[in-house]
C-alpha atoms as a PDB file:
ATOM      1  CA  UNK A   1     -18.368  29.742 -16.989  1.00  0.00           C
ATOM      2  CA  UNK A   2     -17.109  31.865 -14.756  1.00  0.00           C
ATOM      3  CA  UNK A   3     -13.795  30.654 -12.567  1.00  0.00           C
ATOM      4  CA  UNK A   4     -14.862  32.827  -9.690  1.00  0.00           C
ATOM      5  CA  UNK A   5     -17.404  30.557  -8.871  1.00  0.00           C
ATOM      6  CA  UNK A   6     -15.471  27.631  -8.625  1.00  0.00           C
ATOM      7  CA  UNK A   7     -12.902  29.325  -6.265  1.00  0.00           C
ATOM      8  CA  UNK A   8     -16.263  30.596  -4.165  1.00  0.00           C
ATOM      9  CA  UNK A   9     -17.282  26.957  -3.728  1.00  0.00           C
ATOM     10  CA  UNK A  10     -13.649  25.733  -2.732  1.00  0.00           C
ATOM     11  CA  UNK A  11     -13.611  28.295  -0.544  1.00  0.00           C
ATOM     12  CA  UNK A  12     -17.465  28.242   1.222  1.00  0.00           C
ATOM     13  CA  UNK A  13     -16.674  24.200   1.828  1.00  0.00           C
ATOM     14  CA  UNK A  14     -12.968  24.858   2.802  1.00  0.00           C
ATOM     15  CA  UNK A  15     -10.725  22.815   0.333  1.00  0.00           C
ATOM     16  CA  UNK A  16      -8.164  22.693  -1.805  1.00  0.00           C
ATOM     17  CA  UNK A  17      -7.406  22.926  -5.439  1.00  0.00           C
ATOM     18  CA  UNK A  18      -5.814  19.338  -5.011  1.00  0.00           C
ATOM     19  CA  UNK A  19      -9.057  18.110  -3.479  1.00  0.00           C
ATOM     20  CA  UNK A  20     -11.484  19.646  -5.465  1.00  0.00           C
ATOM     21  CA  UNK A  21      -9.198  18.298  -8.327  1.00  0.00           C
ATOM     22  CA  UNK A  22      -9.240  14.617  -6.870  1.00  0.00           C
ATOM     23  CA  UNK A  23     -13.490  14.677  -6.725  1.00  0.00           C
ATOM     24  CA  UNK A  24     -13.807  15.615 -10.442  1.00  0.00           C
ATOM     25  CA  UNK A  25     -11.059  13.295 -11.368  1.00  0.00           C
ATOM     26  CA  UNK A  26      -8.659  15.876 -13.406  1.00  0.00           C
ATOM     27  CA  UNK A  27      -5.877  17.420 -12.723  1.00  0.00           C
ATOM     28  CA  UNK A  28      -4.917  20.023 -10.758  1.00  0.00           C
ATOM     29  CA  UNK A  29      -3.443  22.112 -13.325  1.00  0.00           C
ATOM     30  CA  UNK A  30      -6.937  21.857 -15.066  1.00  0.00           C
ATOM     31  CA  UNK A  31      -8.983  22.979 -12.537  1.00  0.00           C
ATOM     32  CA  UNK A  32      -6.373  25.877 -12.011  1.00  0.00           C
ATOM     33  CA  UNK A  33      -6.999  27.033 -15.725  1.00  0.00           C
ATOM     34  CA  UNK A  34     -10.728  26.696 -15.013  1.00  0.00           C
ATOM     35  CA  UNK A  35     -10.737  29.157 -12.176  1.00  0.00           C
ATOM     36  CA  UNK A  36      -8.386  31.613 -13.842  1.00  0.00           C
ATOM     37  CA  UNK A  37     -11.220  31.366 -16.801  1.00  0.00           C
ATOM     38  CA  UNK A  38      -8.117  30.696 -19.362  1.00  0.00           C
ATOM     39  CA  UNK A  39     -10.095  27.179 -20.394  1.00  0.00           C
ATOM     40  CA  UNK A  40     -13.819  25.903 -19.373  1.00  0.00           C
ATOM     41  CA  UNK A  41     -14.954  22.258 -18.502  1.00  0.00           C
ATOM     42  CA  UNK A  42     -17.184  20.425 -21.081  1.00  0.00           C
ATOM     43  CA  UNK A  43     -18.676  17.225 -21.359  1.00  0.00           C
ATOM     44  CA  UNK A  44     -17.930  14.883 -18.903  1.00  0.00           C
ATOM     45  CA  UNK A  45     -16.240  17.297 -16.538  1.00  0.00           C
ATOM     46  CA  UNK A  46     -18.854  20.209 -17.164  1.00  0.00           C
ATOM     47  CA  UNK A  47     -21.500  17.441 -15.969  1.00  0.00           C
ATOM     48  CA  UNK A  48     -19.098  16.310 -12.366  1.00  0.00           C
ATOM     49  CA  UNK A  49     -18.376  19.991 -11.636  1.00  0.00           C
ATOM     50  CA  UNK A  50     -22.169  20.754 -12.014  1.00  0.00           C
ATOM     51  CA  UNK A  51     -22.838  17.662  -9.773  1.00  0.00           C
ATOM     52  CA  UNK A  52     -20.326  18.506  -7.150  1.00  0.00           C
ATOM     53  CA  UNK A  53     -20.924  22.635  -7.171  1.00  0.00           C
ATOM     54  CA  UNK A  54     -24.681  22.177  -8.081  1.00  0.00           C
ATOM     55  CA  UNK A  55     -26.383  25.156  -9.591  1.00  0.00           C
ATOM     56  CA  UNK A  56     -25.752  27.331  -6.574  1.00  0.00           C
ATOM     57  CA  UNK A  57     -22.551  28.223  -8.553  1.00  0.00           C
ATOM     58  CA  UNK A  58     -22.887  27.069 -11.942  1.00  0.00           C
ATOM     59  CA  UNK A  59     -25.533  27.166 -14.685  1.00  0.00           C
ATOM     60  CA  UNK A  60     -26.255  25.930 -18.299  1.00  0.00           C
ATOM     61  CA  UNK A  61     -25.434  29.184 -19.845  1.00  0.00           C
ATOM     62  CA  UNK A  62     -21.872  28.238 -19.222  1.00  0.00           C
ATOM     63  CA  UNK A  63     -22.188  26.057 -22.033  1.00  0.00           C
ATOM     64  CA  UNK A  64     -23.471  28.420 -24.426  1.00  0.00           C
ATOM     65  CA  UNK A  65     -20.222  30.114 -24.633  1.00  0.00           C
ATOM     66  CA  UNK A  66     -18.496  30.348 -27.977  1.00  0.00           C
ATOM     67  CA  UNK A  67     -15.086  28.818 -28.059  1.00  0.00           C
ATOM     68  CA  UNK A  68     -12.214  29.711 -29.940  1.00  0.00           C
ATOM     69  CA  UNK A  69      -9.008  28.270 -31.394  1.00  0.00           C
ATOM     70  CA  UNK A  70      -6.996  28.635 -28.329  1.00  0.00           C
ATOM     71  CA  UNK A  71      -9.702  27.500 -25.948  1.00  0.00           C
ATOM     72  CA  UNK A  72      -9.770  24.521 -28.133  1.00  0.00           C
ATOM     73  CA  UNK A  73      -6.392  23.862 -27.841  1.00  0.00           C
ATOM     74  CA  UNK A  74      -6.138  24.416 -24.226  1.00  0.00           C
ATOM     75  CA  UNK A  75      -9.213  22.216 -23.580  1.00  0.00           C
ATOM     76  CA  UNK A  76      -7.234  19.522 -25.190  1.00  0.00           C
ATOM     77  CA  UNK A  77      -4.183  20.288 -23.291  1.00  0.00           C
ATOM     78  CA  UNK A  78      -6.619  19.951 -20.615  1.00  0.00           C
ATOM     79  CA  UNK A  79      -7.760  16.570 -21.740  1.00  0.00           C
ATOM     80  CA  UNK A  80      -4.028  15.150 -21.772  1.00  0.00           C
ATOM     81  CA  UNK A  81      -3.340  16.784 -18.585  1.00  0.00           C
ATOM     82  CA  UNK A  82      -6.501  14.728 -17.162  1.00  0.00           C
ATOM     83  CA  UNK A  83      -5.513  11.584 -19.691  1.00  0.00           C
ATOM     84  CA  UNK A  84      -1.672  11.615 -17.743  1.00  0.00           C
ATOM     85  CA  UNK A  85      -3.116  12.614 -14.050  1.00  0.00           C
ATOM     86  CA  UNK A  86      -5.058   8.933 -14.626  1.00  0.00           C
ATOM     87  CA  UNK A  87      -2.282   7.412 -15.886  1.00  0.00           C
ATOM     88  CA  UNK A  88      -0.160   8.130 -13.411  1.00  0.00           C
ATOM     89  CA  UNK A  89      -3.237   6.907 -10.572  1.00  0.00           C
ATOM     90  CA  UNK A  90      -3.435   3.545 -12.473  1.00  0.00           C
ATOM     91  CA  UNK A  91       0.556   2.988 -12.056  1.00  0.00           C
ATOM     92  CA  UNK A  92       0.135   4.104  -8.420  1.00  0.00           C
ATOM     93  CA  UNK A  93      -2.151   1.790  -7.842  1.00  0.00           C
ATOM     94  CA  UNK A  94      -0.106  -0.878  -9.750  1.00  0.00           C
ATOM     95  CA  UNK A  95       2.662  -0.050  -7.876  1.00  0.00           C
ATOM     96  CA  UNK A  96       1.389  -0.620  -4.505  1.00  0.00           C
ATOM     97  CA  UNK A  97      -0.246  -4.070  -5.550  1.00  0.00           C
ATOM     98  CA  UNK A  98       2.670  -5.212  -7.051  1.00  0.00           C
ATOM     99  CA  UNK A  99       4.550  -3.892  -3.909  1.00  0.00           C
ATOM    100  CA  UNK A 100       1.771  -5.801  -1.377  1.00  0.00           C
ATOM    101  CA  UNK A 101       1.854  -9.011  -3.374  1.00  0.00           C
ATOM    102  CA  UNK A 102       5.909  -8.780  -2.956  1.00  0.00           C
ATOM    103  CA  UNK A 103       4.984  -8.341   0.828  1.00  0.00           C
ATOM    104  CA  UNK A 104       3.491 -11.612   0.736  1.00  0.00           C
ATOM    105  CA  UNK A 105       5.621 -13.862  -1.224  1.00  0.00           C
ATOM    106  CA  UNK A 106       8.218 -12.738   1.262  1.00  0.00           C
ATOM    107  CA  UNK A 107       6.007 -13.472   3.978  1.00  0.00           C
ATOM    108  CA  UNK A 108       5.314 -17.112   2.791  1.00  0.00           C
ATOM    109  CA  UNK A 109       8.758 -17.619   1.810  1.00  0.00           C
ATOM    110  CA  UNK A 110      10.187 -16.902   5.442  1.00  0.00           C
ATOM    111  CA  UNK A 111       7.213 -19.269   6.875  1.00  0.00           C
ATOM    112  CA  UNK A 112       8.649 -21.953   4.796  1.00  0.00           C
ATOM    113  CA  UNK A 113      11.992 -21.769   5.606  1.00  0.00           C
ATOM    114  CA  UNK A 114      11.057 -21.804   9.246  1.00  0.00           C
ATOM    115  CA  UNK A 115       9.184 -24.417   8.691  1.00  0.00           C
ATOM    116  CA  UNK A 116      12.089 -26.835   6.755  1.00  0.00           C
ATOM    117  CA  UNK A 117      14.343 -25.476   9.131  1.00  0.00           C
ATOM    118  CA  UNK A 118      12.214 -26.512  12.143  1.00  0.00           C
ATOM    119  CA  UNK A 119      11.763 -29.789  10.656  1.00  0.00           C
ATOM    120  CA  UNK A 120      15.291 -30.278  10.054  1.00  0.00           C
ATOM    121  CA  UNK A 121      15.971 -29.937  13.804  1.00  0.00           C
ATOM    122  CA  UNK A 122      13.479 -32.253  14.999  1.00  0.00           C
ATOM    123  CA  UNK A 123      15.253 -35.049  12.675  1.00  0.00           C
ATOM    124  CA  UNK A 124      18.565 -34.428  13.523  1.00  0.00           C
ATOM    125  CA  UNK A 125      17.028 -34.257  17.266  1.00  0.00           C
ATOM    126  CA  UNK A 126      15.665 -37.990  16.505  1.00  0.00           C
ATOM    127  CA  UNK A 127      18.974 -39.320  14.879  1.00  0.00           C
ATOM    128  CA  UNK A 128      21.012 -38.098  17.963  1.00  0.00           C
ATOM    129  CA  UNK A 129      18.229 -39.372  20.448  1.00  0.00           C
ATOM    130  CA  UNK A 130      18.055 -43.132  18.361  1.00  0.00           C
ATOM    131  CA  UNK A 131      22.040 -42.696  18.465  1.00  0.00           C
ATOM    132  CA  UNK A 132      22.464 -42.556  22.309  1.00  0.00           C
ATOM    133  CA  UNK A 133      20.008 -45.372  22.579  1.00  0.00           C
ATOM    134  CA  UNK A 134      21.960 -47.791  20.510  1.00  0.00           C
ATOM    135  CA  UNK A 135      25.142 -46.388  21.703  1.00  0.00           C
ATOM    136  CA  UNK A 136      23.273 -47.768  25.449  1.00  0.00           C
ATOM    137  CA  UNK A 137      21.843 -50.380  24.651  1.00  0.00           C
ATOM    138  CA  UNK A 138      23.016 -51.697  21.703  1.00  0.00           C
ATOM    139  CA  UNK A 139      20.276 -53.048  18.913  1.00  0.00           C
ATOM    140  CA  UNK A 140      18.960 -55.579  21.093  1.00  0.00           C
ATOM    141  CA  UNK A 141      19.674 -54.987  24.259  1.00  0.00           C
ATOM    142  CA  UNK A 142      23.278 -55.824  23.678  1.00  0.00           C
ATOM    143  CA  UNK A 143      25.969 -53.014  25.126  1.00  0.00           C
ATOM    144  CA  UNK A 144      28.337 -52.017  22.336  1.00  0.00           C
ATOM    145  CA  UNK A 145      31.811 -52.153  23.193  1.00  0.00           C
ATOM    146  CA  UNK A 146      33.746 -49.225  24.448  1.00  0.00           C
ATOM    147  CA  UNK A 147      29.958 -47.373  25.308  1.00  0.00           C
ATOM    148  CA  UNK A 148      29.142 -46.330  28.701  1.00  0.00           C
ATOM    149  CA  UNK A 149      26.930 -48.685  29.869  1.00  0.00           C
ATOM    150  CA  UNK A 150      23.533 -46.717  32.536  1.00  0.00           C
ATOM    151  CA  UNK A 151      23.823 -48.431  35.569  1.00  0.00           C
ATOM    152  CA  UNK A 152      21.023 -49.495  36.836  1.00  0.00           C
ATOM    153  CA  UNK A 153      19.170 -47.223  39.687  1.00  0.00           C
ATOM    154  CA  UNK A 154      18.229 -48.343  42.663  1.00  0.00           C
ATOM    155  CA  UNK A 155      15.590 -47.331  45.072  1.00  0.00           C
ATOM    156  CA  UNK A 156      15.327 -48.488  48.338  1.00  0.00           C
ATOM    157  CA  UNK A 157      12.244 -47.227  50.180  1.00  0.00           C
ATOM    158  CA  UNK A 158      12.706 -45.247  53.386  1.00  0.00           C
ATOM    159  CA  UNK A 159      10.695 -46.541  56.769  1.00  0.00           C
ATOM    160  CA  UNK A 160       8.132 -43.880  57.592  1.00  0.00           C
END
């Protein structure tokens, strides 16, 4: 395969190595080493780039190529290359769920304390209301000693 073509199609549809990379699903370095012809796709990754480039730019002679010892070698270095590029995707991703789901406990944690702390008010809110009262009025109507007894209000009705 030649690496020209791949660097014609980046270039006629106006992206990057880094993009190109991300569609196929390997590496950048990989696809670098494809377009400077030092290693060629196969298998898997032959079949996407065909996909993506379609025969405009690539065809099954490509394959028929003879490979030696050092392509072999580099195609494998490719194949770790692409093997740690998806590793580190899947701990991205891992990252950020782990990092959402933190999000949320945190979320539900503050609710809850606003909520016990809300509910702790209104009880301490009663107690201090049922306090006055009895402090008033006494338990049955009675006025404790040494508490300020309400007076009474009186209205008297003004002549219209």
């Amino acid at each position: 395969m030649n690496g020209k073509n791949i660097i014609k199609y980046r270039e006629d549809n106006g992206i990057s190595q880094i993009e190109l990379a991300d569609k196929l699903g390997v590496a950048r370095s990989t696809l670098s080493r494809w377009e400077k012809n030092k290693t060629t796709p196969h298998g898997d990754d032959y079949a996407k780039l065909k996909d993506l480039l379609g025969d405009e730019y690539l065809s099954d002679e490509d394959l028929s190529e003879r490979k030696t010892t050092n392509d072999s070698i580099e195609e494998m270095s490719d194949r770790v290359d692409n093997i740690l590029y998806q590793v580190t995707q899947i701990e991205s991703n891992q990252r950020s769920f782990e990092e959402a789901n933190n999000k949320s406990m945190l979320k539900h944690r503050r609710i809850r304390t606003a909520v016990i702390i809300i509910t702790c008010i209104i009880i301490l809110i009663g107690f201090i209301f049922g306090w006055v009262l009895i402090m008033n009025y006494g338990i049955r109507n009675e006025v404790i000693e040494g508490s300020a007894k309400i007076e009474s209000i009186t209205y008297y009705e003004t002549e219209k």
